[in-house]
N, C-alpha and C. Protein backbone atom coordinates (compact mmCIF):
# COMPACT_ATOMS: atom_id res chain seq x y z
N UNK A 1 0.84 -1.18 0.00
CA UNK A 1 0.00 0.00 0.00
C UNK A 1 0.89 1.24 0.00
N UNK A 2 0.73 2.53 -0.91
CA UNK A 2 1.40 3.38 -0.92
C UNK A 2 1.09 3.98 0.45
N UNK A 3 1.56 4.92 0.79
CA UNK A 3 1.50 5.60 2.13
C UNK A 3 0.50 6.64 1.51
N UNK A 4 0.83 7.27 0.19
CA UNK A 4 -0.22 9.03 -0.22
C UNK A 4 -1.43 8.36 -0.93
N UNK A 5 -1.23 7.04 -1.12
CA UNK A 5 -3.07 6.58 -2.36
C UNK A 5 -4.01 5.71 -0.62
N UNK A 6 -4.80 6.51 -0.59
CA UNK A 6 -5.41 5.07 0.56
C UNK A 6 -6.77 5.22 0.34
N UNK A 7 -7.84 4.50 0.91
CA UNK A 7 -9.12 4.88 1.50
C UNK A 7 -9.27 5.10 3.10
N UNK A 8 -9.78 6.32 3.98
CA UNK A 8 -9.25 6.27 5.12
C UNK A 8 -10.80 6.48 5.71
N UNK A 9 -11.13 6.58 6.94
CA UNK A 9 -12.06 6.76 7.49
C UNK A 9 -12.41 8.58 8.22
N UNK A 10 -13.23 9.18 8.37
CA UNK A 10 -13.23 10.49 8.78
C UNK A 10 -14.13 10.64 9.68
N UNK A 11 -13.67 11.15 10.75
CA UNK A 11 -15.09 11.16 11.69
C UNK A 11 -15.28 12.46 12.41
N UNK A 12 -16.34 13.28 12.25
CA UNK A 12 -16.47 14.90 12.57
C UNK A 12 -15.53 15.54 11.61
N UNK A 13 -15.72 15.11 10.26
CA UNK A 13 -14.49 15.89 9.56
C UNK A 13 -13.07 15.80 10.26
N UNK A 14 -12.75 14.80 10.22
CA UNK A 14 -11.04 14.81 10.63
C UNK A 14 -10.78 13.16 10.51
N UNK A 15 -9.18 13.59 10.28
CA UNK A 15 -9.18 11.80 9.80
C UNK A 15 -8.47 11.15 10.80
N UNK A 16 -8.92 9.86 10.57
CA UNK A 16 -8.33 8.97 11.67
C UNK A 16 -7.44 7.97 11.41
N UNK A 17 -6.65 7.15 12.60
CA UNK A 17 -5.78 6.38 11.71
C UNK A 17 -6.21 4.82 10.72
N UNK A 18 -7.39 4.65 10.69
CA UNK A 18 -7.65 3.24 9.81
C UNK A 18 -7.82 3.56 8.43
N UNK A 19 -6.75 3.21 7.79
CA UNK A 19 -6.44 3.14 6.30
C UNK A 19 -6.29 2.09 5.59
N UNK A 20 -6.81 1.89 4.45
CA UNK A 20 -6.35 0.78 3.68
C UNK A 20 -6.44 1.11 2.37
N UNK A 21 -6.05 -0.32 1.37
CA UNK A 21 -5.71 0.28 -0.20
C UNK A 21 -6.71 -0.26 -0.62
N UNK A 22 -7.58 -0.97 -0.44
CA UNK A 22 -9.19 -1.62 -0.49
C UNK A 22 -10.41 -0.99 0.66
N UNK A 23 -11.31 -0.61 -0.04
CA UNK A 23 -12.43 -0.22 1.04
C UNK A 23 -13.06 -0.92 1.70
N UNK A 24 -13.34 -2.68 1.03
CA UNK A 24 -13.81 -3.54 1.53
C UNK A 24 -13.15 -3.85 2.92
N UNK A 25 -11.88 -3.83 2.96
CA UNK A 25 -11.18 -4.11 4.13
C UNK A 25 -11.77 -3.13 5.36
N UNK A 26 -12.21 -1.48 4.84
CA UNK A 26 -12.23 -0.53 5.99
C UNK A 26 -14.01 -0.89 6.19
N UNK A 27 -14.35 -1.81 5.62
CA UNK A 27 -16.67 -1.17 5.81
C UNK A 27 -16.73 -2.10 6.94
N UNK A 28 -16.06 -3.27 7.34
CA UNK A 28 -16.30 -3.64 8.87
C UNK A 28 -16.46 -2.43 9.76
N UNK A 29 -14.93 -1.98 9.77
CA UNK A 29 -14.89 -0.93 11.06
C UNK A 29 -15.53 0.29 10.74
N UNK A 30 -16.40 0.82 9.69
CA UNK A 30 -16.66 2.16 9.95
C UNK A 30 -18.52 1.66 9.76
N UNK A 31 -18.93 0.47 9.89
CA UNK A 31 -20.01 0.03 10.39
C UNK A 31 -19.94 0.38 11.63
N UNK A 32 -19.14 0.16 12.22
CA UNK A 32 -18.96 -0.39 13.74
C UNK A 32 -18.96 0.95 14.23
N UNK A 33 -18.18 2.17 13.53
CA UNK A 33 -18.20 3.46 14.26
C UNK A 33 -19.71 4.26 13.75
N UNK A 34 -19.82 3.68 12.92
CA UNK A 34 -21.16 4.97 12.43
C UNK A 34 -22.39 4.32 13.53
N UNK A 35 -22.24 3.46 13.98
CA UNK A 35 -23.02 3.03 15.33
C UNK A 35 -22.91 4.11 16.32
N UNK A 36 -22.02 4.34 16.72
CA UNK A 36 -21.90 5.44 17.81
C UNK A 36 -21.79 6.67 17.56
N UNK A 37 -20.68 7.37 16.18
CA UNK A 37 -21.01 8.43 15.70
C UNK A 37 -21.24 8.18 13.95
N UNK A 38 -22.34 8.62 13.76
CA UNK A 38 -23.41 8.74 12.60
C UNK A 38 -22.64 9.55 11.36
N UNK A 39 -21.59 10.40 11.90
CA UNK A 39 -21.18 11.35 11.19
C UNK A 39 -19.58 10.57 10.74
N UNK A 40 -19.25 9.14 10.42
CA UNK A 40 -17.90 8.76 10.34
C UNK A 40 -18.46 7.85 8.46
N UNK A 41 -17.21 8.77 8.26
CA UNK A 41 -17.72 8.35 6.07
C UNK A 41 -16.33 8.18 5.54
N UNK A 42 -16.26 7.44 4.97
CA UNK A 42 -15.36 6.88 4.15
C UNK A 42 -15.64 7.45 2.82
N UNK A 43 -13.71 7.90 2.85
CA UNK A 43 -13.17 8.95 1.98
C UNK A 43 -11.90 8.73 1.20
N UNK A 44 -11.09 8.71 -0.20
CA UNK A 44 -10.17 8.40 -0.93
C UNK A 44 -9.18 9.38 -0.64
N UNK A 45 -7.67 9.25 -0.08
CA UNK A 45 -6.72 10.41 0.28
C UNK A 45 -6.00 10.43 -0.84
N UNK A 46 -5.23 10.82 -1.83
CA UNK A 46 -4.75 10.65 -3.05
C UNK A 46 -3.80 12.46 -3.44
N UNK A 47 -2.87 12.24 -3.34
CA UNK A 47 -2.35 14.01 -3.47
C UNK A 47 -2.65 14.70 -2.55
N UNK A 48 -2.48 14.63 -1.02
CA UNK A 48 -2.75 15.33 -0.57
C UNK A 48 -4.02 15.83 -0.24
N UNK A 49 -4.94 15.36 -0.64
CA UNK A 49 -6.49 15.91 -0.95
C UNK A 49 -7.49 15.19 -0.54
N UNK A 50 -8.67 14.91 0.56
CA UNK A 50 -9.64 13.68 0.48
C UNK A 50 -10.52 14.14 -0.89
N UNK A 51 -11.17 12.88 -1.47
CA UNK A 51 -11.64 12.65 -2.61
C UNK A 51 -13.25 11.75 -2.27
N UNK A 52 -13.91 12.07 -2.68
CA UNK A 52 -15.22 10.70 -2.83
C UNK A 52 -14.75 9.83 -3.29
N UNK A 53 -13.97 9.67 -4.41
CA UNK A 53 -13.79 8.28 -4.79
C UNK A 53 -12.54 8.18 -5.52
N UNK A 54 -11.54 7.05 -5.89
CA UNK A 54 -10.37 7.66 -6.61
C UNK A 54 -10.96 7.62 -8.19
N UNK A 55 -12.19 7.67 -8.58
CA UNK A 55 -12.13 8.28 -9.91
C UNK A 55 -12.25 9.69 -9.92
N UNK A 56 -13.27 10.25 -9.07
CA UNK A 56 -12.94 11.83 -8.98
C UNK A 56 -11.52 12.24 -8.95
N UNK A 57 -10.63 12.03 -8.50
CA UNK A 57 -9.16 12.57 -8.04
C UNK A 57 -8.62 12.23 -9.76
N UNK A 58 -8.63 10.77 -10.13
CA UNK A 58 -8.60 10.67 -11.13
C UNK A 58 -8.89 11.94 -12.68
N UNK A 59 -9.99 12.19 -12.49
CA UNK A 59 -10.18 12.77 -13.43
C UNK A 59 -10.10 14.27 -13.25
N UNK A 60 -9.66 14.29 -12.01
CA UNK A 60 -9.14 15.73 -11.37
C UNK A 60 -7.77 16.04 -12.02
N UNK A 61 -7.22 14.87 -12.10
CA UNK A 61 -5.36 15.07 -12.51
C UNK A 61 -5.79 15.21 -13.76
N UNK A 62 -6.54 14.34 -14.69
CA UNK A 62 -6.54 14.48 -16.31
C UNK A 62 -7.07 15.75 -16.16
N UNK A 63 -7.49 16.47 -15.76
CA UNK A 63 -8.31 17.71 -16.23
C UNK A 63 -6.73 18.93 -16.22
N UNK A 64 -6.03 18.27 -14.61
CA UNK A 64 -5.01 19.45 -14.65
C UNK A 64 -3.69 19.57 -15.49
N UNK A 65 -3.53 17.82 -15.81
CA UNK A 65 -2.69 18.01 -17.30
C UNK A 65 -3.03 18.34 -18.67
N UNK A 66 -4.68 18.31 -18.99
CA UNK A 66 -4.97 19.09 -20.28
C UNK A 66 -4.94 20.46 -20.18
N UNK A 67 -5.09 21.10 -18.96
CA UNK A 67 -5.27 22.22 -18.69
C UNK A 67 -3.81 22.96 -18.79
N UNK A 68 -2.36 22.24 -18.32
CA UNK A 68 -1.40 22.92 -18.28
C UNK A 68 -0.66 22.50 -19.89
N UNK A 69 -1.24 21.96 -20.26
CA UNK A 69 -0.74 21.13 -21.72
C UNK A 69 -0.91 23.13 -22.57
N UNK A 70 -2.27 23.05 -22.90
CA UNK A 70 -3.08 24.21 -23.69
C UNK A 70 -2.67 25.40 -22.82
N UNK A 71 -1.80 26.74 -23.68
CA UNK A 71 -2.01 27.70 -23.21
C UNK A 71 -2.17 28.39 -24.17
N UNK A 72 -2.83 29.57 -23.56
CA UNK A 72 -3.13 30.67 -24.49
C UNK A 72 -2.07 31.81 -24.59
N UNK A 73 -2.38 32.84 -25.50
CA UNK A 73 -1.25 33.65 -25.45
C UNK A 73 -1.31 34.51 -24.64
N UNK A 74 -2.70 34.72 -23.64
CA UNK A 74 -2.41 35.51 -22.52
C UNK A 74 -1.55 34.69 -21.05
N UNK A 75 -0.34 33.54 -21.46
CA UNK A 75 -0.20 32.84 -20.34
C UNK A 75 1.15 33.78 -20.27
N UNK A 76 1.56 34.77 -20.45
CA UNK A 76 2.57 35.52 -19.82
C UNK A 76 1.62 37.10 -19.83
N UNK A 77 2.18 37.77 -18.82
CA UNK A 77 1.64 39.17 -19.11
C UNK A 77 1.89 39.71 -20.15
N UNK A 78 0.72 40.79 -20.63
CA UNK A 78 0.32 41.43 -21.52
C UNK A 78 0.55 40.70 -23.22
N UNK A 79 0.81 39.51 -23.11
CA UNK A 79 0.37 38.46 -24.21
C UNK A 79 2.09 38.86 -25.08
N UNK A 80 2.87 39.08 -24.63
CA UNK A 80 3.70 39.33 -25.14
C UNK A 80 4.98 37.97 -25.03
N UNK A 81 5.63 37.40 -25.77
CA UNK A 81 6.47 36.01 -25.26
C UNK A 81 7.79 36.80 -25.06
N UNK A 82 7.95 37.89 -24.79
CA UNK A 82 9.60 37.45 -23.62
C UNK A 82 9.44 37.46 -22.64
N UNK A 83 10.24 37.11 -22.01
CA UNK A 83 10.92 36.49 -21.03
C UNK A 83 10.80 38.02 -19.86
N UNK A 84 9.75 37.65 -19.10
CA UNK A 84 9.53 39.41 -18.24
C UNK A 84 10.84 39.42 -16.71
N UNK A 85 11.43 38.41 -17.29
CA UNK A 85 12.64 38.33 -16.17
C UNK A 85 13.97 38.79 -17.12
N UNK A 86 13.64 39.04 -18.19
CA UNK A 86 14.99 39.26 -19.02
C UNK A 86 15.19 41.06 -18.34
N UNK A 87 16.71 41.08 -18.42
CA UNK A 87 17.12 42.76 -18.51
C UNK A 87 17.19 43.41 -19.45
N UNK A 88 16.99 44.56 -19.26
CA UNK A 88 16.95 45.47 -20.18
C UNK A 88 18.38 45.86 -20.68
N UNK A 89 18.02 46.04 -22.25
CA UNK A 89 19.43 45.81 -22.57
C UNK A 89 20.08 47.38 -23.29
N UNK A 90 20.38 47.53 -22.35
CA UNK A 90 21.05 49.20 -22.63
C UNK A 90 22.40 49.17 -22.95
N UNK A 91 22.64 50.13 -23.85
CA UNK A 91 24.37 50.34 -24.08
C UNK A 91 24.99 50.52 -23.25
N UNK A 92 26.35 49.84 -23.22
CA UNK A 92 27.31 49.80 -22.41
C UNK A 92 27.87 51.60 -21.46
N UNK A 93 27.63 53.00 -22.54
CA UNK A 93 28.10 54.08 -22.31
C UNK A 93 26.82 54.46 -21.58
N UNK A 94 25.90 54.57 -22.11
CA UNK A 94 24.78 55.09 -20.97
C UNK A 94 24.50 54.53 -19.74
N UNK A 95 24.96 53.45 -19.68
CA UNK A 95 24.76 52.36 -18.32
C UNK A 95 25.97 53.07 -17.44
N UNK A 96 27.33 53.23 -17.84
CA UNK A 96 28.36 53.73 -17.35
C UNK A 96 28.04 55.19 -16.65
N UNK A 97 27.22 56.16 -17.68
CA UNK A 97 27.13 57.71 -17.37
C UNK A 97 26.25 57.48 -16.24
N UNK A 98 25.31 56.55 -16.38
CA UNK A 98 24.11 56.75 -14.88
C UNK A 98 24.91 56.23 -13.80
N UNK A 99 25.53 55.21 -13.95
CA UNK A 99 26.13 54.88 -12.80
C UNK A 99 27.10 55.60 -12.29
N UNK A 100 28.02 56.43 -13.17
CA UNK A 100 28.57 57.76 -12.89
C UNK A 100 28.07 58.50 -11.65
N UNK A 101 26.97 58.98 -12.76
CA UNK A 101 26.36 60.06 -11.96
C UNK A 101 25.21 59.90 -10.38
N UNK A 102 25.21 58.13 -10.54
CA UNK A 102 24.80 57.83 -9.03
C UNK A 102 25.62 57.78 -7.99
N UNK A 103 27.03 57.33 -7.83
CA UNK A 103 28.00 57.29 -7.61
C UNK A 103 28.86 58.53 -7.54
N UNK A 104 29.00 59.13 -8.12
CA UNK A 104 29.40 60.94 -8.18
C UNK A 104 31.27 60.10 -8.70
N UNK A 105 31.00 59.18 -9.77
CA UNK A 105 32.61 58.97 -9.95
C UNK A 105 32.85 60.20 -10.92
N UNK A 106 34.46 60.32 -10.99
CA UNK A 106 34.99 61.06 -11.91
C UNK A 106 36.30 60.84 -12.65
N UNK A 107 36.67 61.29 -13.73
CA UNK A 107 38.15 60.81 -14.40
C UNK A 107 38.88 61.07 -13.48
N UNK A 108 40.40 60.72 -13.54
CA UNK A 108 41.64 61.08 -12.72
C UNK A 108 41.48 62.30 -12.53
N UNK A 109 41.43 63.16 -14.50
CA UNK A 109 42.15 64.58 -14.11
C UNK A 109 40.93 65.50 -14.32
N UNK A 110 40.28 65.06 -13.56
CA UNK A 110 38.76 65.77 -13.36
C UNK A 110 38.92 66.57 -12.13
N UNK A 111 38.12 67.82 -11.44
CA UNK A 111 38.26 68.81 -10.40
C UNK A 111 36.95 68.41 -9.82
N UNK A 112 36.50 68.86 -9.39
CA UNK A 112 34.82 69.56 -8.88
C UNK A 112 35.16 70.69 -9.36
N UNK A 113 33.21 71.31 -9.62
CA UNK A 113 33.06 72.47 -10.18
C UNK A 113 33.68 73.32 -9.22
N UNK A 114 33.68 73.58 -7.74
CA UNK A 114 34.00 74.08 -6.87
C UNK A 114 35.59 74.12 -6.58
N UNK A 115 36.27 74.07 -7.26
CA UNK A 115 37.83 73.89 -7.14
C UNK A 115 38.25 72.83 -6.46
N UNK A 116 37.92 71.68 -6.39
CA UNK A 116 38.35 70.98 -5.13
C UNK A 116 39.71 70.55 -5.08
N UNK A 117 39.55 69.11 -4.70
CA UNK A 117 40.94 68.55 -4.60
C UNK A 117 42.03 68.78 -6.11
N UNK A 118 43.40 68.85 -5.51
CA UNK A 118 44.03 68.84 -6.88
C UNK A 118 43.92 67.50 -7.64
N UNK A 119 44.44 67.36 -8.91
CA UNK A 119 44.14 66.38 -9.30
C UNK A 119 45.54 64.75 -8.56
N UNK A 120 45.41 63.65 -8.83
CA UNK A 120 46.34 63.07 -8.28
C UNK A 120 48.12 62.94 -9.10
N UNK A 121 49.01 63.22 -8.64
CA UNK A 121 50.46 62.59 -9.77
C UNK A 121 49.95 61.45 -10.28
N UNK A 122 50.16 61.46 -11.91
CA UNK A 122 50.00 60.12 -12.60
C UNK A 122 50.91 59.18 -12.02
N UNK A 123 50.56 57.80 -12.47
CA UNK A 123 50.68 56.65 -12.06
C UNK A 123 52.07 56.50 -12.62
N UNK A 124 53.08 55.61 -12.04
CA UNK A 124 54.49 55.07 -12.04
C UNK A 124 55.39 55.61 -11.95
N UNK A 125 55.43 57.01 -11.49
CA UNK A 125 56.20 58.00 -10.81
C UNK A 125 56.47 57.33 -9.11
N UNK A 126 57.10 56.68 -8.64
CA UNK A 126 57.52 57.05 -7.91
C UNK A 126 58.21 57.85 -6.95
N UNK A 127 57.59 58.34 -5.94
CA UNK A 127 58.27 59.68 -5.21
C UNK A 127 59.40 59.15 -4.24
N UNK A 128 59.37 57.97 -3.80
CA UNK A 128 60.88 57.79 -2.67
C UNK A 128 62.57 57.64 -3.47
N UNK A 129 63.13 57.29 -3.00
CA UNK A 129 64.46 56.87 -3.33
C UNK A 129 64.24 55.69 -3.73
N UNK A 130 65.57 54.89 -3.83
CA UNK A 130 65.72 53.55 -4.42
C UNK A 130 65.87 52.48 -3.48
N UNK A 131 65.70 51.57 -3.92
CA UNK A 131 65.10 50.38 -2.77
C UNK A 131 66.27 50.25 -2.69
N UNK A 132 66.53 49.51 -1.43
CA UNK A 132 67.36 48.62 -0.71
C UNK A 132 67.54 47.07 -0.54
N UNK A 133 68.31 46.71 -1.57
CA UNK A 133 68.09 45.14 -0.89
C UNK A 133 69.05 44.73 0.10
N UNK A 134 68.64 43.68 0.92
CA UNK A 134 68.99 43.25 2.12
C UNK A 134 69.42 41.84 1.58
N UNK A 135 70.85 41.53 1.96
CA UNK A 135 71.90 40.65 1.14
C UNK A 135 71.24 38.93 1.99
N UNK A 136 71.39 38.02 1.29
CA UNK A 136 70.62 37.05 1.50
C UNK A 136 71.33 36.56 2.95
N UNK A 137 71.22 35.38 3.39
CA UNK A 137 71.98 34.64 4.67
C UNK A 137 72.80 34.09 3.79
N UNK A 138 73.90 33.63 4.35
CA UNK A 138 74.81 32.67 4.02
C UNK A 138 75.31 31.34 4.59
N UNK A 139 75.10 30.20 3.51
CA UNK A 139 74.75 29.12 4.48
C UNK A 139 75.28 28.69 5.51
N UNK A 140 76.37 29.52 6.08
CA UNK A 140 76.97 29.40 7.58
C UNK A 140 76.50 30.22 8.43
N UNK A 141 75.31 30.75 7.87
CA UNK A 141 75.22 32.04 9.08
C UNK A 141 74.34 30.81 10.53
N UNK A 142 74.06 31.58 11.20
CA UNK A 142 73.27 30.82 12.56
C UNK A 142 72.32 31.62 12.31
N UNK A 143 71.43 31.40 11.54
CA UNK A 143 70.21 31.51 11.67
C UNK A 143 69.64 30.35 11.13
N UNK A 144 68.25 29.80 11.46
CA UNK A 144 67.80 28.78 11.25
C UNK A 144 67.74 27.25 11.92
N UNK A 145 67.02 25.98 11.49
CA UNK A 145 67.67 25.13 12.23
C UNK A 145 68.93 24.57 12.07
N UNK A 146 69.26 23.86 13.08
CA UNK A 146 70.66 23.06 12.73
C UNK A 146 70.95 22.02 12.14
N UNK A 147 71.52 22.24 11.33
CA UNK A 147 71.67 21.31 9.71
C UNK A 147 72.48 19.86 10.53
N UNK A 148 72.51 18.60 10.45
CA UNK A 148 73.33 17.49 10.53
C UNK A 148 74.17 17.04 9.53
């Protein structure tokens, strides 16, 4: 017996645990309860869903695969077929200028209107002196571990 296809029993609208994959098996015991409460009916569980019978559920699924099979051309908004998740596809320079101007970037040798900062020394000018190298160890020095 699958665990999600059964016939189950319901009593006050709520279900209980006697299930089976044949109904014949459940009409003993829900004789036996509709004796005491009147209101206990046997019901098909199938998807999640109670059912009257598993042909209803049945012809519930054929209805929802012809249904998603057939679409019309209003099945995206405004009947139009792209893709309403696609981006908008703007030139590379106007995309740059807005983001510019959200950002407040500017060229290197750009000012503010207001005189501001000077502009920066171009690039690979170095301003210090000349490096220093620092002469390697030599393999007698004492630094390190001790070699055998």
């Amino acid at each position: 017996m699958s665990r999600l296809i059964y016939w189950t029993i319901l009593v006050a609208g709520g279900p209980t645990a006697f299930r089976a994959r044949n109904a014949e098996d459940l009409l003993p015991t829900l004789k036996q309860l509709q004796r005491r409460q009147p209101d206990a009916v046997l019901k098909w569980f199938e998807g999640g869903r109670i059912w009257n019978s598993p042909e209803e559920a049945q012809a519930e699924r054929v209805r929802a695969r012809r249904e998603a099979r057939t679409r019309g051309r209003d099945w995206r908004p405004g009947g139009t077929h792209s893709d309403p998740r696609a981006r908008p596809k703007i030139p590379r320079a106007i995309k740059r200028r807005t983001l510019a101007r959200r950002f407040g970037w500017k060229k290197a040798n750009e000012t503010d209107d207001a005189g501001g900062a000077a502009p920066r020394p171009p690039r690979g000018h170095f301003q210090g002196g000349p490096r220093v190298r620092r002469p390697r160890e030599s393999p007698g020095s004492k630094k390190g571990p001790k070699r055998r």
